[in-house]
Protein backbone atom coordinates (compact mmCIF):
# COMPACT_ATOMS: atom_id res chain seq x y z
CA UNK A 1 1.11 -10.99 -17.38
CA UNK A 2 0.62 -8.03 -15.96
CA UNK A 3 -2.77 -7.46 -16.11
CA UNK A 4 -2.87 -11.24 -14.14
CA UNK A 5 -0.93 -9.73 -11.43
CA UNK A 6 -3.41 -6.72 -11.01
CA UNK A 7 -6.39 -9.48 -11.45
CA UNK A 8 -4.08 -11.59 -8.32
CA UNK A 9 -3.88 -7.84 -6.11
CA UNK A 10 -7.65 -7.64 -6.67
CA UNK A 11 -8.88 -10.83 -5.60
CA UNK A 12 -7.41 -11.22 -2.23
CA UNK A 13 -8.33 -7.67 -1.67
CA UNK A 14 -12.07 -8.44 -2.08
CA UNK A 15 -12.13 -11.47 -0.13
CA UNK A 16 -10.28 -9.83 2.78
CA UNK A 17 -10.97 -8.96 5.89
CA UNK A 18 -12.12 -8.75 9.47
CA UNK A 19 -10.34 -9.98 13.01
CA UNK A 20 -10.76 -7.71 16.30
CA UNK A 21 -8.34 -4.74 16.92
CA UNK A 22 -5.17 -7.56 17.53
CA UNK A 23 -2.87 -7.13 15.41
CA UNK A 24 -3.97 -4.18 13.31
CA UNK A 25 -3.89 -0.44 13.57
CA UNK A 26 -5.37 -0.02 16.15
CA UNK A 27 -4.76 0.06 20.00
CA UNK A 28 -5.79 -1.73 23.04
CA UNK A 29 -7.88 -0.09 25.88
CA UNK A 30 -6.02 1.32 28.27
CA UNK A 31 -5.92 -2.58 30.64
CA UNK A 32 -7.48 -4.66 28.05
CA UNK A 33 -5.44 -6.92 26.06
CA UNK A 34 -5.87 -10.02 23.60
CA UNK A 35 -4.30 -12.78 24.00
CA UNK A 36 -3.49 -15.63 21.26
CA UNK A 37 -2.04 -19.28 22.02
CA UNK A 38 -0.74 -20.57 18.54
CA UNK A 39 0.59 -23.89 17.57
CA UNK A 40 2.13 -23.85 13.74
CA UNK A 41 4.22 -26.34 11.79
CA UNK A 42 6.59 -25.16 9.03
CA UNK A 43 7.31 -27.17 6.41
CA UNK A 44 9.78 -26.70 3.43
CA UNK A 45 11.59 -28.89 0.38
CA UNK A 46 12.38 -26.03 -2.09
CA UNK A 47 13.25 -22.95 -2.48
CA UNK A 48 13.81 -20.26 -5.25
CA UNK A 49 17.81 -19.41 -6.20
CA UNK A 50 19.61 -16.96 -8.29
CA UNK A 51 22.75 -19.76 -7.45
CA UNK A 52 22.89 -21.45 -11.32
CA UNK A 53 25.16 -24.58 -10.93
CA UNK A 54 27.00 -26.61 -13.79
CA UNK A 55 25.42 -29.78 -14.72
CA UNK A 56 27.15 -32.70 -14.16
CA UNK A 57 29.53 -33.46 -17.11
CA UNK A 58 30.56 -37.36 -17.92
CA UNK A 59 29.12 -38.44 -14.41
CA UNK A 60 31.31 -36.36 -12.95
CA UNK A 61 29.51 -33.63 -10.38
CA UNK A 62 30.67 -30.07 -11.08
CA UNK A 63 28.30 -28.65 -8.10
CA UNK A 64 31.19 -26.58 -6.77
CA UNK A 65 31.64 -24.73 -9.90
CA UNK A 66 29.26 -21.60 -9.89
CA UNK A 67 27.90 -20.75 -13.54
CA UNK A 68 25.78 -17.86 -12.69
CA UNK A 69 24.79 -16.15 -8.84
CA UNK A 70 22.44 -13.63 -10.26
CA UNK A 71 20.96 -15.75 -12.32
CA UNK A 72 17.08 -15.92 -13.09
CA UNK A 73 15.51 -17.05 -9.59
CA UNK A 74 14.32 -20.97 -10.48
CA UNK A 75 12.86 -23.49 -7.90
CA UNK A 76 15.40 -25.66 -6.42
CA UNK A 77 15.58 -28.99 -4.20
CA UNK A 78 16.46 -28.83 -0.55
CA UNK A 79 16.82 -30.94 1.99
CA UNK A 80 13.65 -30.97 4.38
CA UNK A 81 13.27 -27.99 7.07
CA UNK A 82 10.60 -28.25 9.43
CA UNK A 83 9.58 -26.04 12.08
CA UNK A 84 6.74 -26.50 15.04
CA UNK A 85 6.07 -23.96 17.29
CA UNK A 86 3.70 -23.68 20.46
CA UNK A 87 3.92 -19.31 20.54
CA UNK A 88 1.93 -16.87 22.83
CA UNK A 89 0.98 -13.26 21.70
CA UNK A 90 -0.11 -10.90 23.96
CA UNK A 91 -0.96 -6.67 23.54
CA UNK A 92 -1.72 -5.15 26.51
CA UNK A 93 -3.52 -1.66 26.86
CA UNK A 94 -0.63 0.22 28.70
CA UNK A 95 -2.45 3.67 28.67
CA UNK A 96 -5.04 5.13 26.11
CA UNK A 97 -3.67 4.83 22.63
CA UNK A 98 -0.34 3.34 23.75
CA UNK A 99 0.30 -0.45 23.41
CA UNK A 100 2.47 -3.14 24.72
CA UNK A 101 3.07 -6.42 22.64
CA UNK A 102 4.94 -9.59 23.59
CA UNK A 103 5.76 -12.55 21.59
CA UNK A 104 7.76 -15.51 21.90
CA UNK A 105 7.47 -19.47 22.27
CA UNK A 106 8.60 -22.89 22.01
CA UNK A 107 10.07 -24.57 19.03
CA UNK A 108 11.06 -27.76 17.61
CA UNK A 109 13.31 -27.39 14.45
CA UNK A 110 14.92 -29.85 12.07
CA UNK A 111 17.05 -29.98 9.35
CA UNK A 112 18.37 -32.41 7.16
CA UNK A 113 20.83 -29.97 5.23
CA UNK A 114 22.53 -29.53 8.93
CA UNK A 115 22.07 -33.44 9.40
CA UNK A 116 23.81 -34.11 5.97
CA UNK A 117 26.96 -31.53 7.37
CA UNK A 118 27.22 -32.91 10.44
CA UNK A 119 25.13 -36.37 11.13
CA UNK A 120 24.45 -35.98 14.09
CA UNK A 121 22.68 -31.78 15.19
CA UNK A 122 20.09 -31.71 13.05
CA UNK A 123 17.47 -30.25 15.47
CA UNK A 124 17.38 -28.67 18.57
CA UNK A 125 14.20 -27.09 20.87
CA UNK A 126 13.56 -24.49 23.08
CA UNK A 127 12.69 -21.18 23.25
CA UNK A 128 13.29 -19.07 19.96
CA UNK A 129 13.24 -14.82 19.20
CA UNK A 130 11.33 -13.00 21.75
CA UNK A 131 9.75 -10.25 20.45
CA UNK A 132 9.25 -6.78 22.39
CA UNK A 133 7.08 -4.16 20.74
CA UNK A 134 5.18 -0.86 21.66
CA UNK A 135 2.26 0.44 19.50
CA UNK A 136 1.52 4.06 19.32
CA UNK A 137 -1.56 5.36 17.84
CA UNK A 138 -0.89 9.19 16.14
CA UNK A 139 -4.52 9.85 14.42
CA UNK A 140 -7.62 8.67 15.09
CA UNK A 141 -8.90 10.02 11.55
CA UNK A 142 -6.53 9.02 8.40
CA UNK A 143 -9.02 9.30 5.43
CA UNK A 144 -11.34 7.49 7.94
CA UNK A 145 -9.43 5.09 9.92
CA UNK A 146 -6.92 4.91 12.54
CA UNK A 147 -3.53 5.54 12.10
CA UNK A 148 -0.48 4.41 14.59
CA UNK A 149 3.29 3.70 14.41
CA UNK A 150 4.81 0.32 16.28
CA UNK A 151 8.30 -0.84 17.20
CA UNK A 152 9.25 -4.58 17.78
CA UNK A 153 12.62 -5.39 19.00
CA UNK A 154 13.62 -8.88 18.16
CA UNK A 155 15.85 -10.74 21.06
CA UNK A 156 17.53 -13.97 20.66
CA UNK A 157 18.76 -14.18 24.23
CA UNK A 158 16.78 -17.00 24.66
CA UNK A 159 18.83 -19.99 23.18
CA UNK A 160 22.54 -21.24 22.56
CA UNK A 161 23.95 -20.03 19.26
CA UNK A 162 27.11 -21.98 16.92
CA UNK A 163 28.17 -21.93 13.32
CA UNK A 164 25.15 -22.13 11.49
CA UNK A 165 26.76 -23.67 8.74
CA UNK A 166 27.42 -26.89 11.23
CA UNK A 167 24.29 -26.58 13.91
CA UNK A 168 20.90 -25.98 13.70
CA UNK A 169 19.55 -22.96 16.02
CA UNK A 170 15.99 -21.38 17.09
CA UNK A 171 16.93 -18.04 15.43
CA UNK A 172 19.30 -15.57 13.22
CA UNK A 173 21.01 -14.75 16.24
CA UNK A 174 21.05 -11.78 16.07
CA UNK A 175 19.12 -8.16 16.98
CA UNK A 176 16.08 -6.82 14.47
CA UNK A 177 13.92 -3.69 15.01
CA UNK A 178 11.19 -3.15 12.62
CA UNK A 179 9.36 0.38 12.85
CA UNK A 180 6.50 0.52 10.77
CA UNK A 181 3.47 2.20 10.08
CA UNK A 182 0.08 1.02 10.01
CA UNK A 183 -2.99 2.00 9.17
CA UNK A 184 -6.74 0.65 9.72
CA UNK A 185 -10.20 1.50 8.04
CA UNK A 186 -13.23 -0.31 10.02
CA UNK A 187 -16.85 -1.32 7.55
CA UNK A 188 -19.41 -2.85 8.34
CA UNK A 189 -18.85 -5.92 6.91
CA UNK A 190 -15.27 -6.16 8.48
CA UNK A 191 -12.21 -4.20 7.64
CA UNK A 192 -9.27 -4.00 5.98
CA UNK A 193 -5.24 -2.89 7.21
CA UNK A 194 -2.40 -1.88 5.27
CA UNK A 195 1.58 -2.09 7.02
CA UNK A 196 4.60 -0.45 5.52
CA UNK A 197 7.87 -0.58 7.32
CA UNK A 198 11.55 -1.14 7.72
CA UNK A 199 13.48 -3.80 9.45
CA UNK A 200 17.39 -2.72 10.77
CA UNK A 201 18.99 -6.30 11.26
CA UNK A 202 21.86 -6.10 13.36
CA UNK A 203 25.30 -7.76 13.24
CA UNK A 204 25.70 -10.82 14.40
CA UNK A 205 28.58 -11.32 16.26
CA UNK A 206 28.44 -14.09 18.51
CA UNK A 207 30.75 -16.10 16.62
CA UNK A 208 33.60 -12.92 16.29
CA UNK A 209 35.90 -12.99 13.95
CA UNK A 210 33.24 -15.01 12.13
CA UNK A 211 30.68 -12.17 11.81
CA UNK A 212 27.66 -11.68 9.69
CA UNK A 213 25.06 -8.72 9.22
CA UNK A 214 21.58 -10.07 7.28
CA UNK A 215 20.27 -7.26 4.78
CA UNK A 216 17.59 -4.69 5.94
CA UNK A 217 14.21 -5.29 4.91
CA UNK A 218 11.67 -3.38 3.56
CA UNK A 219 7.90 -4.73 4.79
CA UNK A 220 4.61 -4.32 3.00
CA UNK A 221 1.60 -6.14 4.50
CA UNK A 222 -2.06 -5.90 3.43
CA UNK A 223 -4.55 -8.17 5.62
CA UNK A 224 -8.04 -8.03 7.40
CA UNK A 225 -11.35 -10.06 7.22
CA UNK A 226 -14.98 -10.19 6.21
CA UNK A 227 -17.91 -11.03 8.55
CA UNK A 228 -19.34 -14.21 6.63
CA UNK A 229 -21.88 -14.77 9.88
CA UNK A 230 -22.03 -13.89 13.67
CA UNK A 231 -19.96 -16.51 14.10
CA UNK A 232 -17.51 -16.76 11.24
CA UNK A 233 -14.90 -14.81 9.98
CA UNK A 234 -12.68 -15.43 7.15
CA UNK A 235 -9.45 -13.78 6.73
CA UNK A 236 -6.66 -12.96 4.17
CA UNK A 237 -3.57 -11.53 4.21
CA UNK A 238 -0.52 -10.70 1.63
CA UNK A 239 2.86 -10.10 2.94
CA UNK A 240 6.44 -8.95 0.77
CA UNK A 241 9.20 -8.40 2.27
CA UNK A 242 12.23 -6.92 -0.11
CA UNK A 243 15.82 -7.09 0.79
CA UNK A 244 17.74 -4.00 0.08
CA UNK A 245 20.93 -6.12 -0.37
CA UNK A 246 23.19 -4.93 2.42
CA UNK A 247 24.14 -8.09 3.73
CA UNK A 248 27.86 -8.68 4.96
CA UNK A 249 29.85 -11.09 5.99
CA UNK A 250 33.70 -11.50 7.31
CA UNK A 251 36.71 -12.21 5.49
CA UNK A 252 37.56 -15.12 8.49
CA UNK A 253 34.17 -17.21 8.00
CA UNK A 254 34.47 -17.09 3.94
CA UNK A 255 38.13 -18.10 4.34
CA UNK A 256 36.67 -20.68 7.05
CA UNK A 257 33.46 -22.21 5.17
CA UNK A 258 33.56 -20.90 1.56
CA UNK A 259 32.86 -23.15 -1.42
CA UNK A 260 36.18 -24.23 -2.73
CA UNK A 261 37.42 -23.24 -6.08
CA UNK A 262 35.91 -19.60 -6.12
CA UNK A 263 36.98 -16.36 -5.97
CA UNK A 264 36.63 -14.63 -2.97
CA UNK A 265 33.99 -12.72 -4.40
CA UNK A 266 31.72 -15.39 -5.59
CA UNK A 267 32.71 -17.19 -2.75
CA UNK A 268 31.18 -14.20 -0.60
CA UNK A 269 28.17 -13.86 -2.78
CA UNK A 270 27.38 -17.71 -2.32
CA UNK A 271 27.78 -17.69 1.32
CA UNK A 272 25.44 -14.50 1.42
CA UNK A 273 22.50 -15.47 -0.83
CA UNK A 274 22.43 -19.46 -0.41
CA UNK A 275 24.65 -20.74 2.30
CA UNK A 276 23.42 -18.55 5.28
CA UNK A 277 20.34 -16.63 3.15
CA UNK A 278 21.36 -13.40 4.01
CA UNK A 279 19.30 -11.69 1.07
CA UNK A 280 15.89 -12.86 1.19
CA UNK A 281 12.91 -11.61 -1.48
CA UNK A 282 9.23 -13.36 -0.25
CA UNK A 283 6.05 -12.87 -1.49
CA UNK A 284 3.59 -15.02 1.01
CA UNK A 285 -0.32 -15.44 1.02
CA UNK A 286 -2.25 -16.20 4.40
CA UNK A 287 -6.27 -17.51 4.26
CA UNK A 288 -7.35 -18.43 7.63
CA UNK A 289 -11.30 -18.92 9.41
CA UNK A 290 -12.01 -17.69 12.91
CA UNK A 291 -14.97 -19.52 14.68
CA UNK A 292 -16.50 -17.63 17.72
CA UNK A 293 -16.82 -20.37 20.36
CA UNK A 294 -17.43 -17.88 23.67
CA UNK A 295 -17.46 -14.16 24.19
CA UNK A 296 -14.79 -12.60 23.91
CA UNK A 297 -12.64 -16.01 22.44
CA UNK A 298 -12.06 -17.62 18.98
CA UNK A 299 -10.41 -20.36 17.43
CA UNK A 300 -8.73 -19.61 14.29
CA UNK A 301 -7.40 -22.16 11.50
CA UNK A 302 -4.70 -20.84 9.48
CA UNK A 303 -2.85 -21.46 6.34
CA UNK A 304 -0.10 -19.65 4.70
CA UNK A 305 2.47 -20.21 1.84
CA UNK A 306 4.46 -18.55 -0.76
CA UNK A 307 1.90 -17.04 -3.07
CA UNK A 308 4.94 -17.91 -6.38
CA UNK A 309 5.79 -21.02 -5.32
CA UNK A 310 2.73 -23.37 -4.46
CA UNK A 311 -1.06 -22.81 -5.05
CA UNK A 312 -3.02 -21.46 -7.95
CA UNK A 313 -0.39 -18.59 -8.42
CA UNK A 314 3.04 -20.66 -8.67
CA UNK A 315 3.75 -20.37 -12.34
CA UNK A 316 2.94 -16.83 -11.99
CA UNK A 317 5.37 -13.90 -13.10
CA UNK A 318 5.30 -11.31 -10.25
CA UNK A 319 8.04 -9.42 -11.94
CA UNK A 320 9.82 -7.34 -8.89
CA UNK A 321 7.71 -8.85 -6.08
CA UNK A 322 8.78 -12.13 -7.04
CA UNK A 323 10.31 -14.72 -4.15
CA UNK A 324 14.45 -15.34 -4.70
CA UNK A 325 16.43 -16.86 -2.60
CA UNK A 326 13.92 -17.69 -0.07
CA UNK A 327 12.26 -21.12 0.96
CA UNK A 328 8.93 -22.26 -0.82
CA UNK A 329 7.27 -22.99 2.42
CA UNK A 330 3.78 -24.19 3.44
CA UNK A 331 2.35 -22.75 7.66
CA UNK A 332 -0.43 -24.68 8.86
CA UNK A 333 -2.01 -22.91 11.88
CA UNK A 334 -4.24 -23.32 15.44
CA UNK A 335 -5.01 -21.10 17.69
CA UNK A 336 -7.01 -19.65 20.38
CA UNK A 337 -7.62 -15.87 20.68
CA UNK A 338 -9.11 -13.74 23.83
CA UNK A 339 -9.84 -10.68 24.58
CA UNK A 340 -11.02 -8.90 27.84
């Protein structure tokens, strides 16, 4: 098994890579940018759980009774999530080698679990997270490619925020800043980029005395593109993001919305990994084509999903970069992309 994950690594590194400077390593021009107008829909019906529930006994449900919440992550039912987005991107040469970024856009989100709770909030729209970033390049010459550090600050000022256990909302909420480091190597054929970094996730404390902090999140990210003809790209990308299992949450919202009939304990773990998904593991996979219509502009079709959970590679055993309690999710992707 392991040997098939090395085989898996190897394989969507060969078929990798190529874009334009967006969103790798390197930096814009001091006043150039590229710009990218995205529409996405998110879909999901599953996800992978460590929560292991008693079977029902007689006809009688016993889903309140917890067996197991470290149990071996298994795929799951869930009530449909969805998620479409209309989302601009924009990096802006600021000064040589230094790099603005915005992000942000409109959404349209449903779900059925919050319909089920509540009957009536299961979706809302409006603007989500707005993303502010700055992207510093700190070597020109890394082993032969580029080398730069970048900081996104993740602000959900930008929509009305309740009890997530009753309404459905455009974001966590809450603060993130990721700092990570990337690092670019150009070939002729295309090229390939490799991200490592951190994400601090704030508390959220809208909702004070009921108070939550989502774990910090370490962020690999290997992606790029290969030059199939003047006027075709193709592009890959792997992404796994690891929780580092700091999550908290207060005593006053497990009191207020904890299953009933735990300790406070489980009761705490439940809320943390299923509930509000505190502790998130994903592995995702991203293929996508990039058709040069005009100078300087491209439309790009995009697909993504968890690599373990649909696909060619779902009954795979990815050991510690295995998905747990995260969504199985499918990202279907359109956008146009220009530079100047």
């Amino acid at each position: 098994m392991r040997r098939k994950v090395v085989l898996m690594f190897l394989m969507l590194a060969g078929c990798l890579f190529i874009s334009n400077n967006a969103l790798a390593a390197w930096t814009q021009a001091k006043g150039h940018s590229y710009n990218q107008l995205t529409l996405s829909h998110y879909k999901t019906i599953e996800k992978f759980t460590t929560i292991e529930k008693h079977e029902a006994v007689d006809g009688v449900s016993k889903s309140s009774e917890i067996k197991d919440t470290h149990a071996k992550p298994y795929r799951n039912e869930e009530e449909e999530f969805t998620a479409t987005k209309l989302s601009y991107y924009v990096e802006y040469g600021l000064i040589e080698d230094l790099t603005v970024i915005f992000s942000g856009g409109f959404e349209y989100v449903r779900s059925n679990d919050i319909l089920n709770n509540t009957g009536d909030t299961d979706e809302v729209t409006g603007i989500g997270d707005i993303i502010l970033g700055v992207r510093q390049k700190i070597s020109n010459n890394v082993a032969g490619g580029p080398m730069s550090v970048q900081l996104d600050i993740k602000i959900p000022e930008a929509y009305d925020y309740d009890n997530p256990v009753d309404f459905q909302a455009l974001g966590d909420g809450q603060y993130d800043a990721l700092l990570k480091l990337k690092y670019g190597r150009g070939f002729s054929w295309g090229y390939a980029v490799l991200d490592a970094g951190y994400k601090y996730r704030f508390e959220n404390e809208q909702l004070d005395p009921f108070t939550f902090k989502p774990s910090d999140t370490v962020i690999v990210s290997l992606s790029g593109g290969y030059n199939a003809t003047p006027w075709l790209s193709i592009r890959a990308k792997l992404d796994w993001d690891k929780s580092i299992g700091n999550a908290k949450i207060s005593n006053e919202f497990i009191t207020y919305h904890g299953p009933d009939g735990l300790s406070e304990e489980t009761a705490k773990t439940v809320m943390i990994l299923d509930t509000l998904g505190l502790e998130k593991d994903s592995l995702t996979a991203g293929l996508a084509l990039a058709f040069t219509v005009a100078k300087n502009m491209q439309v790009v079709a995009s697909y993504d999903w968890t690599l373990d959970g649909t696909g060619p590679f779902k009954d795979w055993n990815f050991g510690p970069f295995k998905s747990r309690n995260s969504s199985i999710g499918e990202t279907l992707s359109l956008a146009l992309a220009y530079s100047h």
